[in-house]
PDB file of N, CA and C in Angstrom:
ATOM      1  N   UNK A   1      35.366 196.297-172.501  1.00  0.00           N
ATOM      2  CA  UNK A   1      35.500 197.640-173.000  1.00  0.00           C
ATOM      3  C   UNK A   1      34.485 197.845-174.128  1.00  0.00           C
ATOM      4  N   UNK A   2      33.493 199.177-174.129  1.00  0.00           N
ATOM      5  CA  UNK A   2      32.509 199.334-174.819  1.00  0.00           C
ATOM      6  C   UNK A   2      33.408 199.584-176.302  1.00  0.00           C
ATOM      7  N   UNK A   3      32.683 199.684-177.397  1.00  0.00           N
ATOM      8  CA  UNK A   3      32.949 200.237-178.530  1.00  0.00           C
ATOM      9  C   UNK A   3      32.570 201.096-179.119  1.00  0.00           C
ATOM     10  N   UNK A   4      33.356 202.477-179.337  1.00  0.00           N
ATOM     11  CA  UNK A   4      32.283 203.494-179.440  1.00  0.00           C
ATOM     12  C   UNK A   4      32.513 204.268-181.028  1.00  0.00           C
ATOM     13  N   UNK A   5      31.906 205.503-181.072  1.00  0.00           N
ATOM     14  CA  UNK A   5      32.031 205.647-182.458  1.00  0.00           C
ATOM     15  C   UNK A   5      32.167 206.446-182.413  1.00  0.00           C
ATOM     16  N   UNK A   6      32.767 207.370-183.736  1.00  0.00           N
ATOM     17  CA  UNK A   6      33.701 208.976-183.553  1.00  0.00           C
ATOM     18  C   UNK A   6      33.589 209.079-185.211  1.00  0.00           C
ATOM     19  N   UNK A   7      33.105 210.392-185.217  1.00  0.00           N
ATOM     20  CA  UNK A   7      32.940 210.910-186.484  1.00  0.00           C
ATOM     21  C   UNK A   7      33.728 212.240-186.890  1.00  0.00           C
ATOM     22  N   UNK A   8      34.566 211.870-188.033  1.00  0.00           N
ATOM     23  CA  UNK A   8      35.293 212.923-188.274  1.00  0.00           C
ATOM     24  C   UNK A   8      34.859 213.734-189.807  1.00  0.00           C
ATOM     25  N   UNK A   9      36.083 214.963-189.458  1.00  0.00           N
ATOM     26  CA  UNK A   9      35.594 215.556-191.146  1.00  0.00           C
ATOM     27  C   UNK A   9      37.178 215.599-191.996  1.00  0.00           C
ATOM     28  N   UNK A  10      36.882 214.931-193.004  1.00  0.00           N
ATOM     29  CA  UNK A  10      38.179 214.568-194.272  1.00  0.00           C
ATOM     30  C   UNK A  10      37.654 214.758-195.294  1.00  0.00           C
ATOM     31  N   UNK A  11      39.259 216.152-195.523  1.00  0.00           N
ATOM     32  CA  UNK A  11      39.211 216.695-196.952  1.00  0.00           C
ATOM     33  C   UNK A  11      39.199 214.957-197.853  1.00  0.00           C
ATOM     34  N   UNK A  12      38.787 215.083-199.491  1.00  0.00           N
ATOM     35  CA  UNK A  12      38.878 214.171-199.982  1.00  0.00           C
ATOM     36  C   UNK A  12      39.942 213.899-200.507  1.00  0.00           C
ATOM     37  N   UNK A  13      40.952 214.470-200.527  1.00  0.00           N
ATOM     38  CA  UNK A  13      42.043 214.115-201.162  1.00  0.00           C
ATOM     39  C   UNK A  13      42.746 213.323-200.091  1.00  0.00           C
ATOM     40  N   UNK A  14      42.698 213.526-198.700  1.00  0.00           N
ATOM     41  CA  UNK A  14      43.046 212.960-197.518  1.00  0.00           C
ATOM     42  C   UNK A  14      42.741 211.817-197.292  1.00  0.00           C
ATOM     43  N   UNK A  15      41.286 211.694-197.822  1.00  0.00           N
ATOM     44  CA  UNK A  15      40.602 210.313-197.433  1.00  0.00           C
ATOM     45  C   UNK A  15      40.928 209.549-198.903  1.00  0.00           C
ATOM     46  N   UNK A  16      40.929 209.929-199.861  1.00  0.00           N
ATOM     47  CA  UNK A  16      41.668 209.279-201.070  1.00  0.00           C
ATOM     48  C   UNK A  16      43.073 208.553-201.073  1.00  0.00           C
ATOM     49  N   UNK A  17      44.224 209.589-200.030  1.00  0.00           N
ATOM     50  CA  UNK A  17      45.271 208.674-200.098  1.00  0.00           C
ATOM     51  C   UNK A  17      45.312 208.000-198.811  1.00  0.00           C
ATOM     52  N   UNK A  18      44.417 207.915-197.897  1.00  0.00           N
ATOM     53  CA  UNK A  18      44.021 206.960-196.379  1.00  0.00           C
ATOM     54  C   UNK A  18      44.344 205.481-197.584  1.00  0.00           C
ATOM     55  N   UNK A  19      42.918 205.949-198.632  1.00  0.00           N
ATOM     56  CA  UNK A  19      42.458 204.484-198.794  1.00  0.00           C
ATOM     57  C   UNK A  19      43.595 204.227-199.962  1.00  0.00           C
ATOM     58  N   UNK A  20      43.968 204.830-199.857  1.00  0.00           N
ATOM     59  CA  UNK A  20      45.561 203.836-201.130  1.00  0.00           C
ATOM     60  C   UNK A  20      46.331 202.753-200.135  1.00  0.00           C
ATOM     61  N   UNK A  21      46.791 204.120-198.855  1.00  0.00           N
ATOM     62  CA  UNK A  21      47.644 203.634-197.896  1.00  0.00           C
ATOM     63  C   UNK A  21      46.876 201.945-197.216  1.00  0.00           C
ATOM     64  N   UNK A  22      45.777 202.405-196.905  1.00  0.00           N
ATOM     65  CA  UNK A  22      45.131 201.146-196.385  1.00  0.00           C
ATOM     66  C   UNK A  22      44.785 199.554-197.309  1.00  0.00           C
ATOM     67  N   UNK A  23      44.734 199.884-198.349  1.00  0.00           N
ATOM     68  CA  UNK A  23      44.777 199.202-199.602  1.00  0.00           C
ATOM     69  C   UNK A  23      45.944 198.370-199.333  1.00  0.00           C
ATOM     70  N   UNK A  24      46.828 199.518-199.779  1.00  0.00           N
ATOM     71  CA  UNK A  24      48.371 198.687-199.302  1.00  0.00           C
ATOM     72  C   UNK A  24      49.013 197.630-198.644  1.00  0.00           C
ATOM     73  N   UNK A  25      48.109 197.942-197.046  1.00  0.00           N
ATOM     74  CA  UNK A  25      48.752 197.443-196.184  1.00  0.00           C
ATOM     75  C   UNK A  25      47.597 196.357-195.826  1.00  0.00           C
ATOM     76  N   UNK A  26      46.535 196.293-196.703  1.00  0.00           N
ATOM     77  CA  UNK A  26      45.412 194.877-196.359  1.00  0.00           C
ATOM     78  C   UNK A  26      44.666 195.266-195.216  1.00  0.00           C
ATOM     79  N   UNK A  27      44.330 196.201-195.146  1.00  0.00           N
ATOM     80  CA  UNK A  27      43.489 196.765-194.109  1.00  0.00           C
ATOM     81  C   UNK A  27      42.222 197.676-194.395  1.00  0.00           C
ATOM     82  N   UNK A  28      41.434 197.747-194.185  1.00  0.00           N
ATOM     83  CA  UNK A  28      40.288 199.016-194.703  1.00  0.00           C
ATOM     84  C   UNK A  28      40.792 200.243-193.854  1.00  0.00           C
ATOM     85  N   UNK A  29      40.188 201.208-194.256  1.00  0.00           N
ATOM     86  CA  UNK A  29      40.574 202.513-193.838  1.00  0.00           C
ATOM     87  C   UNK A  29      40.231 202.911-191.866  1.00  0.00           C
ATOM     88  N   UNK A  30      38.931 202.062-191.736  1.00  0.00           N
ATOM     89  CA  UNK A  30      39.145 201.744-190.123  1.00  0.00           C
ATOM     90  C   UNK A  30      40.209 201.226-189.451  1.00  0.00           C
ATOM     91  N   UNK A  31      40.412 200.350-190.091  1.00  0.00           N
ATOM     92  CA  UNK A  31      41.475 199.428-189.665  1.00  0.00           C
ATOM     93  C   UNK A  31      42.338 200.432-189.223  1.00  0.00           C
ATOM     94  N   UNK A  32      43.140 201.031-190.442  1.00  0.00           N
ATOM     95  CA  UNK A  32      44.257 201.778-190.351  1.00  0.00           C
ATOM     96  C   UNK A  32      44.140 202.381-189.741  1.00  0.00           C
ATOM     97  N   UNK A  33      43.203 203.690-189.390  1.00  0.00           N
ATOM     98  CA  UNK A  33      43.117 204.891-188.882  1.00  0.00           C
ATOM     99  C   UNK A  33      43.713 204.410-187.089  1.00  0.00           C
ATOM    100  N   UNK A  34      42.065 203.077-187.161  1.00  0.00           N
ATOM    101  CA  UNK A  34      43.002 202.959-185.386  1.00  0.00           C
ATOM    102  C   UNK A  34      44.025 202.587-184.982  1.00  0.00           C
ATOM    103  N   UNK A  35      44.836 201.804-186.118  1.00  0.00           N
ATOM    104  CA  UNK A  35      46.781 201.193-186.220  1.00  0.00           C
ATOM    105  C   UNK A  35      47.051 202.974-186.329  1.00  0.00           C
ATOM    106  N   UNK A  36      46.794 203.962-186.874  1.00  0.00           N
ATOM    107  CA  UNK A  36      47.474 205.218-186.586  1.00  0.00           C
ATOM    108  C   UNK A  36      47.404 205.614-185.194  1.00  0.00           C
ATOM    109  N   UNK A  37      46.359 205.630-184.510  1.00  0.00           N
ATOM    110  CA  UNK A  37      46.258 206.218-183.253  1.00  0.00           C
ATOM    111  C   UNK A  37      46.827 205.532-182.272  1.00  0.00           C
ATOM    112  N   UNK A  38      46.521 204.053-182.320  1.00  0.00           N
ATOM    113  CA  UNK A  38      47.504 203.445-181.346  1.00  0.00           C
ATOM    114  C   UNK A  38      48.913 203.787-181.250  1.00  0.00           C
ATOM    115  N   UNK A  39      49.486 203.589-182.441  1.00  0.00           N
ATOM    116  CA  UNK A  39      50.964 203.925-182.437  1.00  0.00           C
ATOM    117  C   UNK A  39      51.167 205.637-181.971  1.00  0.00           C
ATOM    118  N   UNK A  40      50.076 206.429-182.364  1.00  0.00           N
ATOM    119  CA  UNK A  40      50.261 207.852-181.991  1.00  0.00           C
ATOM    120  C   UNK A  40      50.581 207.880-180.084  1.00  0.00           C
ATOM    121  N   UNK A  41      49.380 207.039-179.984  1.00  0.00           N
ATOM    122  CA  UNK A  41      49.385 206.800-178.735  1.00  0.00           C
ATOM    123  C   UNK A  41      50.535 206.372-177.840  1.00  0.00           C
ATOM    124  N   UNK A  42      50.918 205.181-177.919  1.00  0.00           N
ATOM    125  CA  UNK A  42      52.149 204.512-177.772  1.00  0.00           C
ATOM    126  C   UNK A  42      53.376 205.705-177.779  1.00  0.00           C
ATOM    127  N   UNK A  43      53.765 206.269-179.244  1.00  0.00           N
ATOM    128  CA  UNK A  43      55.098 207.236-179.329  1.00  0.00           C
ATOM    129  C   UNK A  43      54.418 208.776-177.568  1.00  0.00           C
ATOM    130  N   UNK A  44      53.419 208.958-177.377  1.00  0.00           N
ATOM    131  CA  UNK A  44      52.990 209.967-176.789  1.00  0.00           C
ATOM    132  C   UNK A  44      53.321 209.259-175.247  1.00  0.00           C
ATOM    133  N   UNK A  45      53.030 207.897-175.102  1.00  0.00           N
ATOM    134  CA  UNK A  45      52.799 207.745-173.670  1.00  0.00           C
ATOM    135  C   UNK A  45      54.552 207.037-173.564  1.00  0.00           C
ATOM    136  N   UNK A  46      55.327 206.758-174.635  1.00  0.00           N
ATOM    137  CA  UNK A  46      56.731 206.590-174.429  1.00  0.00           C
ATOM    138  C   UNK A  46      57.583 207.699-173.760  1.00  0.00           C
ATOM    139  N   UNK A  47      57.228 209.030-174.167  1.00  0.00           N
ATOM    140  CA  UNK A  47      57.959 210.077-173.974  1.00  0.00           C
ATOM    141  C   UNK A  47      56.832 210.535-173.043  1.00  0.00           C
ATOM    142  N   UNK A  48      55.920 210.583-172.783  1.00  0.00           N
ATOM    143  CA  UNK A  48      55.351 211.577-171.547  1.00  0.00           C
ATOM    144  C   UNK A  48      54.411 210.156-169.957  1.00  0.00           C
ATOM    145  N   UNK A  49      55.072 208.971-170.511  1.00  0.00           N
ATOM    146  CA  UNK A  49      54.069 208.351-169.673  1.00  0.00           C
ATOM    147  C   UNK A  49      53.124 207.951-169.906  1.00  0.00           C
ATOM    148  N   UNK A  50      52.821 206.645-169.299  1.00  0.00           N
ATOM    149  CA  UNK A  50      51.616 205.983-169.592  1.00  0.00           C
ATOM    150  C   UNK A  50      50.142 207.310-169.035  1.00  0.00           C
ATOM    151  N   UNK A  51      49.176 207.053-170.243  1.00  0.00           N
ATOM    152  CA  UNK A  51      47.811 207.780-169.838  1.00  0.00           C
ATOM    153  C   UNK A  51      46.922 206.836-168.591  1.00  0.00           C
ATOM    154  N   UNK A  52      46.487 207.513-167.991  1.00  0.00           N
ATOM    155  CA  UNK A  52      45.731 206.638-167.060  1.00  0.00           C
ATOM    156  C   UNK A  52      44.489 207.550-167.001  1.00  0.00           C
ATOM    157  N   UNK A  53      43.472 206.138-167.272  1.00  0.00           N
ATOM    158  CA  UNK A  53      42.335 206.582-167.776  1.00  0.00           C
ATOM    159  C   UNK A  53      41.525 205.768-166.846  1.00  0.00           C
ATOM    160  N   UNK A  54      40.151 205.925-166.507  1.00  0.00           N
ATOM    161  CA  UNK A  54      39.172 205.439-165.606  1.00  0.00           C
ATOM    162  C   UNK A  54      38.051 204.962-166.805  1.00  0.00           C
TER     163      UNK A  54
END
């Protein structure tokens, strides 16, 4: 699986408490973001089904 890259736009106060939260939990703010989406992911494909992707 390739690795790809995704650029977003964050207010700074947003990205200020990312990096507290990530701090926290021993992770950099990459880290976290993709531990957010997975789990987003996961709660989404619990209740509507696995995504099936090509």
């Amino acid at each position: 699986m390739a690795i790809k890259s995704l650029s977003i736009r964050i207010d700074e106060k947003m990205l200020n408490k990312l990096h507290v939260v990530s701090d926290y939990e021993g992770r950099s703010a990459n880290s976290q973001i993709l531990i957010l989406i997975r789990d987003c992911i996961e709660l989404y494909e619990a209740e509507h089904g696995k995504i099936e992707v090509e």
